[in-house]
N, C-alpha and C. Protein backbone atom coordinates (compact mmCIF):
# COMPACT_ATOMS: atom_id res chain seq x y z
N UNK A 1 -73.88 60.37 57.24
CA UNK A 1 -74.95 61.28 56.89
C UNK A 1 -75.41 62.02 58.12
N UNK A 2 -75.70 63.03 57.93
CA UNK A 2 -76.23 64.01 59.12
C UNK A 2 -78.15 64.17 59.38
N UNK A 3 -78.43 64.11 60.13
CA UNK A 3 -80.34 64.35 60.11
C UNK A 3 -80.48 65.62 60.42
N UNK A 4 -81.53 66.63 59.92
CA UNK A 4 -81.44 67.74 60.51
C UNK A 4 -83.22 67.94 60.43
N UNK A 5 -83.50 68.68 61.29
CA UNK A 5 -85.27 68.91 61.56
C UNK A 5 -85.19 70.38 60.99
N UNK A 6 -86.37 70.61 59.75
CA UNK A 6 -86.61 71.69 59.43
C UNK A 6 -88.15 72.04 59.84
N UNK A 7 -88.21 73.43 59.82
CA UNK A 7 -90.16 74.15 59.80
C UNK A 7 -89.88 74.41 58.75
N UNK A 8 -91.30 73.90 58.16
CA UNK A 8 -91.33 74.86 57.02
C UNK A 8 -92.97 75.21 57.27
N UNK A 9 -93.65 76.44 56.08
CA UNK A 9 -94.42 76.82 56.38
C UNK A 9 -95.40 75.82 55.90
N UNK A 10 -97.17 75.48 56.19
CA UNK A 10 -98.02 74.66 55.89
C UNK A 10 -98.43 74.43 54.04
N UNK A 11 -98.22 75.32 53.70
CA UNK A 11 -98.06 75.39 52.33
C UNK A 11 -97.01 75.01 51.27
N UNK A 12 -95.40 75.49 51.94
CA UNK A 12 -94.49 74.83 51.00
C UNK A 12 -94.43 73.02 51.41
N UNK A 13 -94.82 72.65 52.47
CA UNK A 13 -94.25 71.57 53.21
C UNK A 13 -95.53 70.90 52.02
N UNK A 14 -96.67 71.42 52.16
CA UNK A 14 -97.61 70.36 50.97
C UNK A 14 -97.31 70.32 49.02
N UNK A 15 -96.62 71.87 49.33
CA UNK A 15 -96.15 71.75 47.48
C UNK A 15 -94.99 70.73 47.78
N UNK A 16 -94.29 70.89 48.43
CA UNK A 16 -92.81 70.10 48.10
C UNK A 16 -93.33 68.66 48.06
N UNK A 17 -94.55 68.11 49.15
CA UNK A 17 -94.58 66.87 49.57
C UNK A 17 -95.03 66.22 47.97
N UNK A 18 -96.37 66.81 47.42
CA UNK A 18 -96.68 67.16 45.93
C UNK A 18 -95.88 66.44 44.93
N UNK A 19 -94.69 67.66 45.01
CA UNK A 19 -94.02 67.55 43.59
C UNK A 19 -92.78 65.66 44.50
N UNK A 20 -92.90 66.12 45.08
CA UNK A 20 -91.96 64.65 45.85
C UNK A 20 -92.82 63.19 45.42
N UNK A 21 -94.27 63.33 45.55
CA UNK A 21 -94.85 62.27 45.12
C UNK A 21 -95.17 62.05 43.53
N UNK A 22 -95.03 63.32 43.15
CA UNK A 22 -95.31 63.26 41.15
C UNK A 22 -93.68 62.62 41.08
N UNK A 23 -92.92 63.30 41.62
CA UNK A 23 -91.29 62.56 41.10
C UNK A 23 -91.31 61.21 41.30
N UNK A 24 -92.15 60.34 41.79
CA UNK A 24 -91.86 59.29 42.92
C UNK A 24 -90.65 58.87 43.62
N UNK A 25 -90.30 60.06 44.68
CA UNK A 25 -89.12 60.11 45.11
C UNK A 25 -89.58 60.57 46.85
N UNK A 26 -88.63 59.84 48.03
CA UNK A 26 -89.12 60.25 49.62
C UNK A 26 -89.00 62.19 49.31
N UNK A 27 -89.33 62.84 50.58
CA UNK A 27 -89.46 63.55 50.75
C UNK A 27 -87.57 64.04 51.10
N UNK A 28 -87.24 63.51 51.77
CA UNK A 28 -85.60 63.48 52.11
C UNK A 28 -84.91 63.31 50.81
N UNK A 29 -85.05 62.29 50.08
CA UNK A 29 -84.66 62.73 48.65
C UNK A 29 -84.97 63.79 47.83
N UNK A 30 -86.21 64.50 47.72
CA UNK A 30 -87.01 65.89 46.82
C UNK A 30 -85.84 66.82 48.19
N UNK A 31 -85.84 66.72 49.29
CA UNK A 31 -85.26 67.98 49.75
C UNK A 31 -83.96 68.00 49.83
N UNK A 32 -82.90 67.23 49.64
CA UNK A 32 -81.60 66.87 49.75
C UNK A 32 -81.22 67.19 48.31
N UNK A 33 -82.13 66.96 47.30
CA UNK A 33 -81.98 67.42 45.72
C UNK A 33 -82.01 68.77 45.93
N UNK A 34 -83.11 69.20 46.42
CA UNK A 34 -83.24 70.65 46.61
C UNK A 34 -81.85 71.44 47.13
N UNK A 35 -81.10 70.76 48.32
CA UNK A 35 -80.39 71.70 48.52
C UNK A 35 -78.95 71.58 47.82
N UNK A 36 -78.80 70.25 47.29
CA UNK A 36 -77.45 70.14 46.10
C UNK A 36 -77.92 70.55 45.35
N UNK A 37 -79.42 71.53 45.07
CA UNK A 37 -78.95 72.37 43.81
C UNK A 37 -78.93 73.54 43.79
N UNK A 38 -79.22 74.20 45.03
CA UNK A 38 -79.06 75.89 45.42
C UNK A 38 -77.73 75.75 45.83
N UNK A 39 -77.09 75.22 46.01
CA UNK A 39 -75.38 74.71 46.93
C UNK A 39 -74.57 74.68 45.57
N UNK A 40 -75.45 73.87 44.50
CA UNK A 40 -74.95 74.08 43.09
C UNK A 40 -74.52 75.52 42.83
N UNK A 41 -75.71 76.24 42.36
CA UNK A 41 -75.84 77.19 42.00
C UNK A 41 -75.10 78.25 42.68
N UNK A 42 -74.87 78.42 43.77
CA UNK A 42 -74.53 79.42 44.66
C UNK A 42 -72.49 79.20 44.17
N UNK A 43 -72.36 77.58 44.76
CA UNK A 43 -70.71 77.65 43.80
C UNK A 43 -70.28 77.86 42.69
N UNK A 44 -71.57 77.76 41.83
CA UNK A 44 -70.83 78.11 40.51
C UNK A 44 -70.69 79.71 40.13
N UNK A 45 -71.88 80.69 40.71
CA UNK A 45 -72.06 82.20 40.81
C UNK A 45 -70.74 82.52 41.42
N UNK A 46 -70.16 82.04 42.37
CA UNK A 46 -69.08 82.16 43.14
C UNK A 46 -67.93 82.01 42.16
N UNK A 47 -67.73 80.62 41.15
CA UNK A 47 -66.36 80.65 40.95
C UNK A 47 -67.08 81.18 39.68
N UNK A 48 -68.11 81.85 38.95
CA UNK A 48 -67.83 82.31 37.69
C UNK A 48 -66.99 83.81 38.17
N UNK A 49 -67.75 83.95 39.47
CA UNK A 49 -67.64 86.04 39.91
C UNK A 49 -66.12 85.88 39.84
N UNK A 50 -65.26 85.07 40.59
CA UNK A 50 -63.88 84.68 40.53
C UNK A 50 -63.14 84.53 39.47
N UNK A 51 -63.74 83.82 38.16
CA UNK A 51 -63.19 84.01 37.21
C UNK A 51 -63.33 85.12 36.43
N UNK A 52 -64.16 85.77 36.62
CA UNK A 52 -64.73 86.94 36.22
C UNK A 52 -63.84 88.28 36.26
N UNK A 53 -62.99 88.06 37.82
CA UNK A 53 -62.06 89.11 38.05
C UNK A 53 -60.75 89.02 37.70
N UNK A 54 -61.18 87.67 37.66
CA UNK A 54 -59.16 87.45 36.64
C UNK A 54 -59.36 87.73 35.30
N UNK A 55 -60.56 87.91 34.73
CA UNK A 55 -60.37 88.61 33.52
C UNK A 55 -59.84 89.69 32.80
N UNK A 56 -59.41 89.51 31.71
CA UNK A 56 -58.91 90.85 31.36
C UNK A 56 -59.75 91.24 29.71
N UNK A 57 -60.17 92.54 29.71
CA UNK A 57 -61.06 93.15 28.64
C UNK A 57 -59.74 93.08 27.28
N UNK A 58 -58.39 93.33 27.45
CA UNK A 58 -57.42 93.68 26.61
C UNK A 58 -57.49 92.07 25.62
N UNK A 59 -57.16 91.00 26.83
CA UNK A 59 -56.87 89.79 26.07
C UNK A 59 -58.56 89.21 25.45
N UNK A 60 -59.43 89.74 25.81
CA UNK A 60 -60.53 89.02 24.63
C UNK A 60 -60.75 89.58 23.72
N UNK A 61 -60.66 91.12 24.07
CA UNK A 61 -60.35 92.04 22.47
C UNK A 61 -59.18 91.31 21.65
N UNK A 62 -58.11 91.29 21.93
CA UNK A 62 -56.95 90.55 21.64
C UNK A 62 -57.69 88.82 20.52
N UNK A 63 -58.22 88.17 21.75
CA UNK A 63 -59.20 86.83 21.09
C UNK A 63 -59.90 87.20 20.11
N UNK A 64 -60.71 88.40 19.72
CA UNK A 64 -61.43 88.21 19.05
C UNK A 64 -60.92 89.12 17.79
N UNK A 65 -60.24 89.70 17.69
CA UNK A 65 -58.83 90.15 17.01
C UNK A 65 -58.96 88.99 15.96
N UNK A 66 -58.59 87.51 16.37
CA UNK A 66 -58.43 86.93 15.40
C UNK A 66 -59.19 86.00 15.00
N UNK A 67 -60.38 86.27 15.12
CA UNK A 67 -61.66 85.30 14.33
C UNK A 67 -61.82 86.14 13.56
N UNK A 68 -62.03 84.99 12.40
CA UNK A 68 -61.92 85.57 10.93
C UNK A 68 -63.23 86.47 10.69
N UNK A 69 -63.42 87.35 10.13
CA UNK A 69 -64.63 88.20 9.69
C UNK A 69 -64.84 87.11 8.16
N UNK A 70 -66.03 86.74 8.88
CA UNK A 70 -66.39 85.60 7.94
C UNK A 70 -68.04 85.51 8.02
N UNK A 71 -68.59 85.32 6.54
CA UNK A 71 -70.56 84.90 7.12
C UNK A 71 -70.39 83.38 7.54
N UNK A 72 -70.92 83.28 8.58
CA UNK A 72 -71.29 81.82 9.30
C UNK A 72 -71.67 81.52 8.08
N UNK A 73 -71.66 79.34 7.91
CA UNK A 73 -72.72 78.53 7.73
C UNK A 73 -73.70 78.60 7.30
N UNK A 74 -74.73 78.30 6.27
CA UNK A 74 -76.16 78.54 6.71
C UNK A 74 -76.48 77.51 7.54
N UNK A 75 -75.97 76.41 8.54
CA UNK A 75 -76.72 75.53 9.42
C UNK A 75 -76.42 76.78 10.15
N UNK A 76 -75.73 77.42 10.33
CA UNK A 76 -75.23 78.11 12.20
C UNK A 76 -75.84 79.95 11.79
N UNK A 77 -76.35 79.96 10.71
CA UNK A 77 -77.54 81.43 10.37
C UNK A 77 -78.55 81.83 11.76
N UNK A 78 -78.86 82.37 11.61
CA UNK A 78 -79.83 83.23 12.69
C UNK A 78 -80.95 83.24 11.84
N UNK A 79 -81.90 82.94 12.21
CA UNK A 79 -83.54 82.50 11.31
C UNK A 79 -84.22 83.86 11.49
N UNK A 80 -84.72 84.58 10.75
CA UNK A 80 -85.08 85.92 10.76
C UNK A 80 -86.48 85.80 11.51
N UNK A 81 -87.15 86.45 12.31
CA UNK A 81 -87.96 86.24 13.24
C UNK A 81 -88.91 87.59 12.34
């Protein structure tokens, strides 16, 4: 494991400490969560943008070509708002 010293400003350092004690979880745990989940987020934006460019518009037209023109279900209906 690596230690690393952060600043943070007087205000986030008391929200984070906060929500760290409502979780009942250390502070090194609330911030180590914190950053496996922007580290999350950031790889998955990454490999969707990636899959994104291997896409092709022809082959989902193509996919959707062959779903049946059919009325859904009434469990899987859209509830009129």
């Amino acid at each position: 494991m690596s230690a690393i010293s952060i600043r943070l400003p007087d205000s986030l350092h008391r929200l984070a400490k906060d929500i760290a004690r409502q979780d009942q979880v250390s502070m090194n745990q609330f911030i180590a969560s914190a950053v496996a989940e922007k580290v999350s987020a950031l790889a998955t934006e990454q490999y969707l943008n990636e899959r994104a460019a291997r896409g092709s518009a022809e082959k989902f037209r193509a996919a959707l070509a062959r779903v049946p023109d059919t009325e859904p279900e009434e469990f899987d209906r859209l509830k009129p708002t």
